[in-house]
Every structure is written in structure tokens, then in C-alpha cells.
PDB file of N, CA and C in Angstrom:
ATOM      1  N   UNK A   1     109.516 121.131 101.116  1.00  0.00           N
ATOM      2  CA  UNK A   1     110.257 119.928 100.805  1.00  0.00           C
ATOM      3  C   UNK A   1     110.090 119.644  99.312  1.00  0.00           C
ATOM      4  N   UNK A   2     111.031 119.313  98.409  1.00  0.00           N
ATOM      5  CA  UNK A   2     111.206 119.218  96.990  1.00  0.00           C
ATOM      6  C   UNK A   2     110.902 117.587  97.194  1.00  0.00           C
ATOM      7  N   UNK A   3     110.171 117.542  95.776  1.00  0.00           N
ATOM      8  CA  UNK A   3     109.709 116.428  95.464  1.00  0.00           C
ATOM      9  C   UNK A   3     110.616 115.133  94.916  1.00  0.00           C
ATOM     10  N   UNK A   4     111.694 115.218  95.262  1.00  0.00           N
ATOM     11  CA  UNK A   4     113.322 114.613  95.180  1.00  0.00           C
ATOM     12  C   UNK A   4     113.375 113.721  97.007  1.00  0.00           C
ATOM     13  N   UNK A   5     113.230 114.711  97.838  1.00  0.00           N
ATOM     14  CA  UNK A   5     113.108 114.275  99.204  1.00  0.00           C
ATOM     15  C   UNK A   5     112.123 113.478  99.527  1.00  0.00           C
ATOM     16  N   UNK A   6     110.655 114.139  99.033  1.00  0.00           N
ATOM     17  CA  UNK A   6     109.530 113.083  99.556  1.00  0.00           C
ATOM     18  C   UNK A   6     110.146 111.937  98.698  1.00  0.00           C
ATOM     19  N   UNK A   7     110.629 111.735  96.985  1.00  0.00           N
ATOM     20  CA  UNK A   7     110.588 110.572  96.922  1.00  0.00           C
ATOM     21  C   UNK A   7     111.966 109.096  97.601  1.00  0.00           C
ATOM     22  N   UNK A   8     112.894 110.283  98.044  1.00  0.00           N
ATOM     23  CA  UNK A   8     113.697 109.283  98.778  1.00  0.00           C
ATOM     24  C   UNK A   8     113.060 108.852  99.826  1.00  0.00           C
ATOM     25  N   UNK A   9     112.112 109.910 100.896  1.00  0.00           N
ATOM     26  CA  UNK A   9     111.549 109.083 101.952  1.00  0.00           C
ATOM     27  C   UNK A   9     110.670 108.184 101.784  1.00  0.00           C
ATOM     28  N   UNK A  10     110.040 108.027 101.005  1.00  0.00           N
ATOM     29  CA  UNK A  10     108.999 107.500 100.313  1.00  0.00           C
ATOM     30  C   UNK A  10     109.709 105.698 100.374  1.00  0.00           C
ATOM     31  N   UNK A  11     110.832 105.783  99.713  1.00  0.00           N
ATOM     32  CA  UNK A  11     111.663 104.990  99.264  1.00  0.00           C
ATOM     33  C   UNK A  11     112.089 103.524 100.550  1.00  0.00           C
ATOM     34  N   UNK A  12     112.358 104.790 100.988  1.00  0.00           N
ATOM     35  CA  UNK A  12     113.014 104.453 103.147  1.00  0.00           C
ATOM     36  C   UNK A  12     112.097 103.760 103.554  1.00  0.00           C
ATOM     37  N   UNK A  13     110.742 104.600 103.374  1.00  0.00           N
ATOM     38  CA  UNK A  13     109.684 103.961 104.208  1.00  0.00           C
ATOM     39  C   UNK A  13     109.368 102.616 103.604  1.00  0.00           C
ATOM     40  N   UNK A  14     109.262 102.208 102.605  1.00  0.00           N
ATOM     41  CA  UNK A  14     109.059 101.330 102.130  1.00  0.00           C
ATOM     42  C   UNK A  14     109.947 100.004 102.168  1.00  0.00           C
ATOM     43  N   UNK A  15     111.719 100.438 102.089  1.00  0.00           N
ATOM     44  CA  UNK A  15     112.411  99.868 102.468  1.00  0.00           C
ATOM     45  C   UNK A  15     112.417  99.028 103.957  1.00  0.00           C
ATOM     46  N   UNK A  16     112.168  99.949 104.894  1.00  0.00           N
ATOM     47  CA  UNK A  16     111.629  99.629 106.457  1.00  0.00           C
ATOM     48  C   UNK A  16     110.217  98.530 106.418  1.00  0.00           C
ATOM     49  N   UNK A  17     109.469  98.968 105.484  1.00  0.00           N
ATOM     50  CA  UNK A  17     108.495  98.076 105.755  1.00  0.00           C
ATOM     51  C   UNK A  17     108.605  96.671 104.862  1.00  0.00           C
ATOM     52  N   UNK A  18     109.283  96.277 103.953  1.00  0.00           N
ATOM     53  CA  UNK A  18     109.955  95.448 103.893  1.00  0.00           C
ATOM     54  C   UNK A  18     110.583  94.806 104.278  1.00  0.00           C
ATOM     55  N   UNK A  19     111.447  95.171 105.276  1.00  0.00           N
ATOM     56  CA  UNK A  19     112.943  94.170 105.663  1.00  0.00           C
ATOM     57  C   UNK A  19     111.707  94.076 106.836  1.00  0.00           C
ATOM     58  N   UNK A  20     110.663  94.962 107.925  1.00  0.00           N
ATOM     59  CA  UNK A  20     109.946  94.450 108.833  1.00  0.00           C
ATOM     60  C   UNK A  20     109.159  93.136 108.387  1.00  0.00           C
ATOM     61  N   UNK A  21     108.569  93.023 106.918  1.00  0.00           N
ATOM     62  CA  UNK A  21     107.865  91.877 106.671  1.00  0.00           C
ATOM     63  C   UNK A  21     108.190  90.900 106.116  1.00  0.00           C
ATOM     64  N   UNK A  22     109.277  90.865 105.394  1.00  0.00           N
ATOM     65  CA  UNK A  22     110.440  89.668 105.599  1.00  0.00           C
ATOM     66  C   UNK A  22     110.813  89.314 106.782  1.00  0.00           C
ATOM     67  N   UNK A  23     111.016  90.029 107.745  1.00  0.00           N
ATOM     68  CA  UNK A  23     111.363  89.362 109.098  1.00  0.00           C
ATOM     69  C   UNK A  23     110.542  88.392 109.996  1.00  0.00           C
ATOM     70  N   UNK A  24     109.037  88.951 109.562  1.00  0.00           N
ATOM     71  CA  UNK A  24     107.832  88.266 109.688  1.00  0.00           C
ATOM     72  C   UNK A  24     107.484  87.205 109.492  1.00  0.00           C
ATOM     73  N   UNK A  25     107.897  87.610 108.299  1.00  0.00           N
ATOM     74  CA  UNK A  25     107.204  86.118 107.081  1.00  0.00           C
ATOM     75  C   UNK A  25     108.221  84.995 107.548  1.00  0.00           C
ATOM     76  N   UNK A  26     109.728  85.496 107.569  1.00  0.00           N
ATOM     77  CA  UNK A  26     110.295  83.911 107.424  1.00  0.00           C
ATOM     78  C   UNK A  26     110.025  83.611 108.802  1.00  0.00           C
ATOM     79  N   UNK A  27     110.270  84.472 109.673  1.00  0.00           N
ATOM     80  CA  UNK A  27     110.097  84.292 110.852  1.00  0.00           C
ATOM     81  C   UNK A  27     108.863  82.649 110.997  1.00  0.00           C
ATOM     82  N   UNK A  28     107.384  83.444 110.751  1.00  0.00           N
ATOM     83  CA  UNK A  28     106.380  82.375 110.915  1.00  0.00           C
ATOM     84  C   UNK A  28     106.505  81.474 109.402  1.00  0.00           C
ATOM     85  N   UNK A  29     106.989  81.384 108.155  1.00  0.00           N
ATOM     86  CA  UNK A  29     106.822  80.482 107.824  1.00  0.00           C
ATOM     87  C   UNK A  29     108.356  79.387 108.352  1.00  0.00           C
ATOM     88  N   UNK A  30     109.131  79.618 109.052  1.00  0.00           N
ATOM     89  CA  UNK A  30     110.398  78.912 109.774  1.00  0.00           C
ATOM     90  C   UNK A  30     109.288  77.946 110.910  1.00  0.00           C
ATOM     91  N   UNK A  31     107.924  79.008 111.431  1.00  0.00           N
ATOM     92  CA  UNK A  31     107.303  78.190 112.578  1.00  0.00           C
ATOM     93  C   UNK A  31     106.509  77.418 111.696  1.00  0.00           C
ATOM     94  N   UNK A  32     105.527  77.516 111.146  1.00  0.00           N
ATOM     95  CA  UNK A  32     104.771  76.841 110.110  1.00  0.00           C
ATOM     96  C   UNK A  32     104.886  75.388 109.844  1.00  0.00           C
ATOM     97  N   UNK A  33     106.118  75.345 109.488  1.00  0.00           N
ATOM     98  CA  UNK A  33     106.886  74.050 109.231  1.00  0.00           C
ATOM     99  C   UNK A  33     107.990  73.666 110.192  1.00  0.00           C
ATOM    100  N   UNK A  34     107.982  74.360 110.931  1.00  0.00           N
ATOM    101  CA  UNK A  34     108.935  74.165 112.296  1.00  0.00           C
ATOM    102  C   UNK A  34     110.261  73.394 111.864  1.00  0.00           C
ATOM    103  N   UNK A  35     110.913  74.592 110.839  1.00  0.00           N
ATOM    104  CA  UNK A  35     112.409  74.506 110.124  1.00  0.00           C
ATOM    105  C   UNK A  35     113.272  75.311 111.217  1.00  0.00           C
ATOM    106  N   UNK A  36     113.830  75.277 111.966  1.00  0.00           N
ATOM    107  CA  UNK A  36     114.771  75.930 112.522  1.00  0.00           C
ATOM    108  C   UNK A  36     115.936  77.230 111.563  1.00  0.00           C
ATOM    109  N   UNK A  37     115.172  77.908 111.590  1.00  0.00           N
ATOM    110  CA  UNK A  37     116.241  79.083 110.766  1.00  0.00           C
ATOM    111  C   UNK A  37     117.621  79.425 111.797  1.00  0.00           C
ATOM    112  N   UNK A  38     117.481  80.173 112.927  1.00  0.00           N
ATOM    113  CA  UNK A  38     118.249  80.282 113.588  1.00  0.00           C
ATOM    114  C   UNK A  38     118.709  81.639 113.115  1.00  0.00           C
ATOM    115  N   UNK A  39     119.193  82.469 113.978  1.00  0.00           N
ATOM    116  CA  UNK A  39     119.422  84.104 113.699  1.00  0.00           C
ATOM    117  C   UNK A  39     119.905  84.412 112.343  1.00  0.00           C
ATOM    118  N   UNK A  40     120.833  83.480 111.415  1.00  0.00           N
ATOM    119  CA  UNK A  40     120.995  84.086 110.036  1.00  0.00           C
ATOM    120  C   UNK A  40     119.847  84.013 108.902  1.00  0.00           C
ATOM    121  N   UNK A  41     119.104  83.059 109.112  1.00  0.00           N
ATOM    122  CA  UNK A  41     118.055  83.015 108.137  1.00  0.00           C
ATOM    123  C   UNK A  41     116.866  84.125 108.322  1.00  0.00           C
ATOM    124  N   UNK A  42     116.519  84.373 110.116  1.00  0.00           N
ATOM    125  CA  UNK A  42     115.314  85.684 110.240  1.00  0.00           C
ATOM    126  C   UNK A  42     116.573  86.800 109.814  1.00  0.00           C
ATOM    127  N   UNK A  43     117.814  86.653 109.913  1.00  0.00           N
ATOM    128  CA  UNK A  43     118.492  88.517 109.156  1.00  0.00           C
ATOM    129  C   UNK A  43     118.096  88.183 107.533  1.00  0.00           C
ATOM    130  N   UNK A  44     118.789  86.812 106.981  1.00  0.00           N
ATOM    131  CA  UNK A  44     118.113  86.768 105.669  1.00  0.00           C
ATOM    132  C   UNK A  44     117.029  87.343 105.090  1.00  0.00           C
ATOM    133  N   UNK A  45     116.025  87.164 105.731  1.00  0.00           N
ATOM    134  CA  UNK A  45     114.468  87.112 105.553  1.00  0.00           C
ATOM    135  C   UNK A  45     114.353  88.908 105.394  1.00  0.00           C
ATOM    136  N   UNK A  46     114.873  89.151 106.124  1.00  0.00           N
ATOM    137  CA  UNK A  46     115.172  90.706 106.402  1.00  0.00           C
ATOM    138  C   UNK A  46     115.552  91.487 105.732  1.00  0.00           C
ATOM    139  N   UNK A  47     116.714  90.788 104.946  1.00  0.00           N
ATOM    140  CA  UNK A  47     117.171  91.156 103.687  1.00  0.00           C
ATOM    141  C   UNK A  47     116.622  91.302 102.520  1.00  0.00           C
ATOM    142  N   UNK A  48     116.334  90.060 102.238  1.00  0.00           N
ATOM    143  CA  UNK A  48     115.546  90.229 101.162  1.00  0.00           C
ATOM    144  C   UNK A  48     114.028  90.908 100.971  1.00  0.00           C
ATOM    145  N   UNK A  49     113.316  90.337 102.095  1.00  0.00           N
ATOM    146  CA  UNK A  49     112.567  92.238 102.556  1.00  0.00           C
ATOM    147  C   UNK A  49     112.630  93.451 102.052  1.00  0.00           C
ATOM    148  N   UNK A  50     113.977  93.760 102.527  1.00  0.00           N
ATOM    149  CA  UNK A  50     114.182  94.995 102.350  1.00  0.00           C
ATOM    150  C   UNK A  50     114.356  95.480 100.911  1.00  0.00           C
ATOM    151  N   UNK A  51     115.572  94.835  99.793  1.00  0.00           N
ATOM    152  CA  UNK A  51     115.320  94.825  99.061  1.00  0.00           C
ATOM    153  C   UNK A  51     114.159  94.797  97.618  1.00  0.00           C
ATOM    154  N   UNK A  52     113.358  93.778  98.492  1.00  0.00           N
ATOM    155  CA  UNK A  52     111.914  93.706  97.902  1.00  0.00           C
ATOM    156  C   UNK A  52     111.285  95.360  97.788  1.00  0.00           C
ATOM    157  N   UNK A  53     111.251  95.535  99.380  1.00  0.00           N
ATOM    158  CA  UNK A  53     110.312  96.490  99.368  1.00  0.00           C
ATOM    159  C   UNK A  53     110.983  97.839  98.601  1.00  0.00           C
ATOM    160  N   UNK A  54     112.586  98.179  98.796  1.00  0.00           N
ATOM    161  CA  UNK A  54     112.660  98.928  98.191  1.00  0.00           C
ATOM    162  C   UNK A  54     112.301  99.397  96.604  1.00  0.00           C
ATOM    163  N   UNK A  55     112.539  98.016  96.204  1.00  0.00           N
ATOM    164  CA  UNK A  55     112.385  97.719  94.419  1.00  0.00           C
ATOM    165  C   UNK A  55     110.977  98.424  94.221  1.00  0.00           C
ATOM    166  N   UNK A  56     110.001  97.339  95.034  1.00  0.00           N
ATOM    167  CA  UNK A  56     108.554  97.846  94.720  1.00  0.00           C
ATOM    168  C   UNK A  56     108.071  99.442  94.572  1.00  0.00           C
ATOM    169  N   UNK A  57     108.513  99.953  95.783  1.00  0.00           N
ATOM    170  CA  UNK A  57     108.588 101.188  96.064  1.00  0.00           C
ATOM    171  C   UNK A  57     109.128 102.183  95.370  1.00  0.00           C
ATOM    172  N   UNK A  58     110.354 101.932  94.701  1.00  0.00           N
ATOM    173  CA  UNK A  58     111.158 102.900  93.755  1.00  0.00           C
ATOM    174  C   UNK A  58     110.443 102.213  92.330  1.00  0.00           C
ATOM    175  N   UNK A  59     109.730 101.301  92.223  1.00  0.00           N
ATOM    176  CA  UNK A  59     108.898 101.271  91.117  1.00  0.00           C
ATOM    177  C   UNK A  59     107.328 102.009  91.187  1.00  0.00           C
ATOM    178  N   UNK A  60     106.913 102.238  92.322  1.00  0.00           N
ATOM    179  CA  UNK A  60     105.846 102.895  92.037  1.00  0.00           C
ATOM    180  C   UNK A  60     105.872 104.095  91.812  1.00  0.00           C
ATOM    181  N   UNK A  61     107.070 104.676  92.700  1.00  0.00           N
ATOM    182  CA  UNK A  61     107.594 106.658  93.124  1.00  0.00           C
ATOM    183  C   UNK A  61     107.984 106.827  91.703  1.00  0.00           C
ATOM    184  N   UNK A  62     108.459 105.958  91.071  1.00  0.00           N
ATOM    185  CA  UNK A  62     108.959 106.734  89.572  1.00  0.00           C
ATOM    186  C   UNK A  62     107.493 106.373  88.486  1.00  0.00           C
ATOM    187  N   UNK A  63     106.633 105.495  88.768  1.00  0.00           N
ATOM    188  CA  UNK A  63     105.104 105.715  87.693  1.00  0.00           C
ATOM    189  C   UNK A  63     104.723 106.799  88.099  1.00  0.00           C
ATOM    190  N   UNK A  64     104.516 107.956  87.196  1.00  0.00           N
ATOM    191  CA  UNK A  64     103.681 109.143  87.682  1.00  0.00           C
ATOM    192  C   UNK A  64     102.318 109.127  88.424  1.00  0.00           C
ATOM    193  N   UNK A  65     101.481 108.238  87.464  1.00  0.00           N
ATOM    194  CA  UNK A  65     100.256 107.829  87.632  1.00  0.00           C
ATOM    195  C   UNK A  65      99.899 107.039  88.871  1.00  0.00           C
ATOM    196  N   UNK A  66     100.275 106.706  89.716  1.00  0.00           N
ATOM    197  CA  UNK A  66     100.316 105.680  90.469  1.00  0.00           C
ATOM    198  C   UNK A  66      99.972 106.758  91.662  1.00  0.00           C
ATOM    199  N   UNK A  67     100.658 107.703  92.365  1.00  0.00           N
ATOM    200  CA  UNK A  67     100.499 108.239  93.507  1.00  0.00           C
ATOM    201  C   UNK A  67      99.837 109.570  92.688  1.00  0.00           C
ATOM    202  N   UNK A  68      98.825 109.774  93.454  1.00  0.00           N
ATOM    203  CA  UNK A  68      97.889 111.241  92.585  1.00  0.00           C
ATOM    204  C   UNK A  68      99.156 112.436  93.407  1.00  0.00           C
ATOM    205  N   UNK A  69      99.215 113.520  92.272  1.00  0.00           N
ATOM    206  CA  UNK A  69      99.896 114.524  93.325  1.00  0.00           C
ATOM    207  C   UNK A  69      98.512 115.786  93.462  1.00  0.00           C
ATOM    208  N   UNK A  70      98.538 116.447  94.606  1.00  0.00           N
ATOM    209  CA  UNK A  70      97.445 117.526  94.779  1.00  0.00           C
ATOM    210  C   UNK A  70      98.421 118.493  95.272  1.00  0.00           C
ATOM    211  N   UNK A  71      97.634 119.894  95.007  1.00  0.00           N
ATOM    212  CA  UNK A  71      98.215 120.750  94.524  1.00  0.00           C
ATOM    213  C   UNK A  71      97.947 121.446  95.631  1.00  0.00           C
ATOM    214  N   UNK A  72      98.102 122.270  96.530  1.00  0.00           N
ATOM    215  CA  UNK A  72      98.122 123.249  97.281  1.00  0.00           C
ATOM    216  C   UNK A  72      96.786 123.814  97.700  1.00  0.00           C
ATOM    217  N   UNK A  73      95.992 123.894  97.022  1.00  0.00           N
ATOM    218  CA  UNK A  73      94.307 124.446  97.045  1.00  0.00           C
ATOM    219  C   UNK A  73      93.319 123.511  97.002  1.00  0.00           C
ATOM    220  N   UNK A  74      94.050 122.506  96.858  1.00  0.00           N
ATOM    221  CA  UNK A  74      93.109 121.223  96.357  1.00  0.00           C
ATOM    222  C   UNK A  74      92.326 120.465  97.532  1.00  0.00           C
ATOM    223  N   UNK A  75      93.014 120.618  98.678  1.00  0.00           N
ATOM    224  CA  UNK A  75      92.726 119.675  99.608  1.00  0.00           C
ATOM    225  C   UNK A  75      91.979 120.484 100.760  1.00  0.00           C
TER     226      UNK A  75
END
């Protein structure tokens, strides 16, 4: 697998775990304060999630330094 692929999956995964913890978050801070979101605000929450996480994520995959790469013999 070329290092083009891991970093799109990389990307995905991160994306996924985003829009999951936006869904979360507004989810319980909607209970927290017991604001009634109602199904467009937990997709909201979701959204912007996702976005989040992708940003973060395609900001770390492109710092070199950030994810160590190992080499074939190394491990």
C-alpha cells in the first residue's frame, strides 16, 4: 500500500471519528442543559464533527514529524 492510500485512510478514519464525537457531544451537551435539539441539530453536531476531525487529521498526515514512519526491519 503506497503511502498516498494510508494517508487518505488515515484521513477517513479520522473523519468517522469526528462526525461520531460531534454526535456525542451535542448529543449530551443538548442533555446537559436539557435544550431540545431535535434530529437536525444531533445531524448538525455530526457535521461539524466531521469536518473538525477531518481538518485535524489532514493537518497532522501532512506534518512529517508528527506520525514516526518505521521502516521494514525496524519493528
Amino acid at each position: 500500500m503506497d503511502q498516498n492510500s494510508k494517508d487518505s485512510l488515515m484521513v477517513w478514519a479520522g473523519t468517522i471519528l469526528g462526525a461520531t464525537g460531534g454526535w456525542w457531544g451535542a448529543t449530551r451537551l443538548a442533555a446537559r442543559y436539557a435544550v431540545p435539539l431535535g434530529t437536525w441539530g444531533v445531524l448538525g453536531g455530526g457535521v461539524i464533527g466531521a469536518i473538525a476531525g477531518a481538518a485535524l487529521t489532514k493537518m497532522i498526515v501532512g506534518d512529517q514529524g508528527a506520525i514516526p514512519q518505521f521502516e521494514e526491519g525496524e519493528l
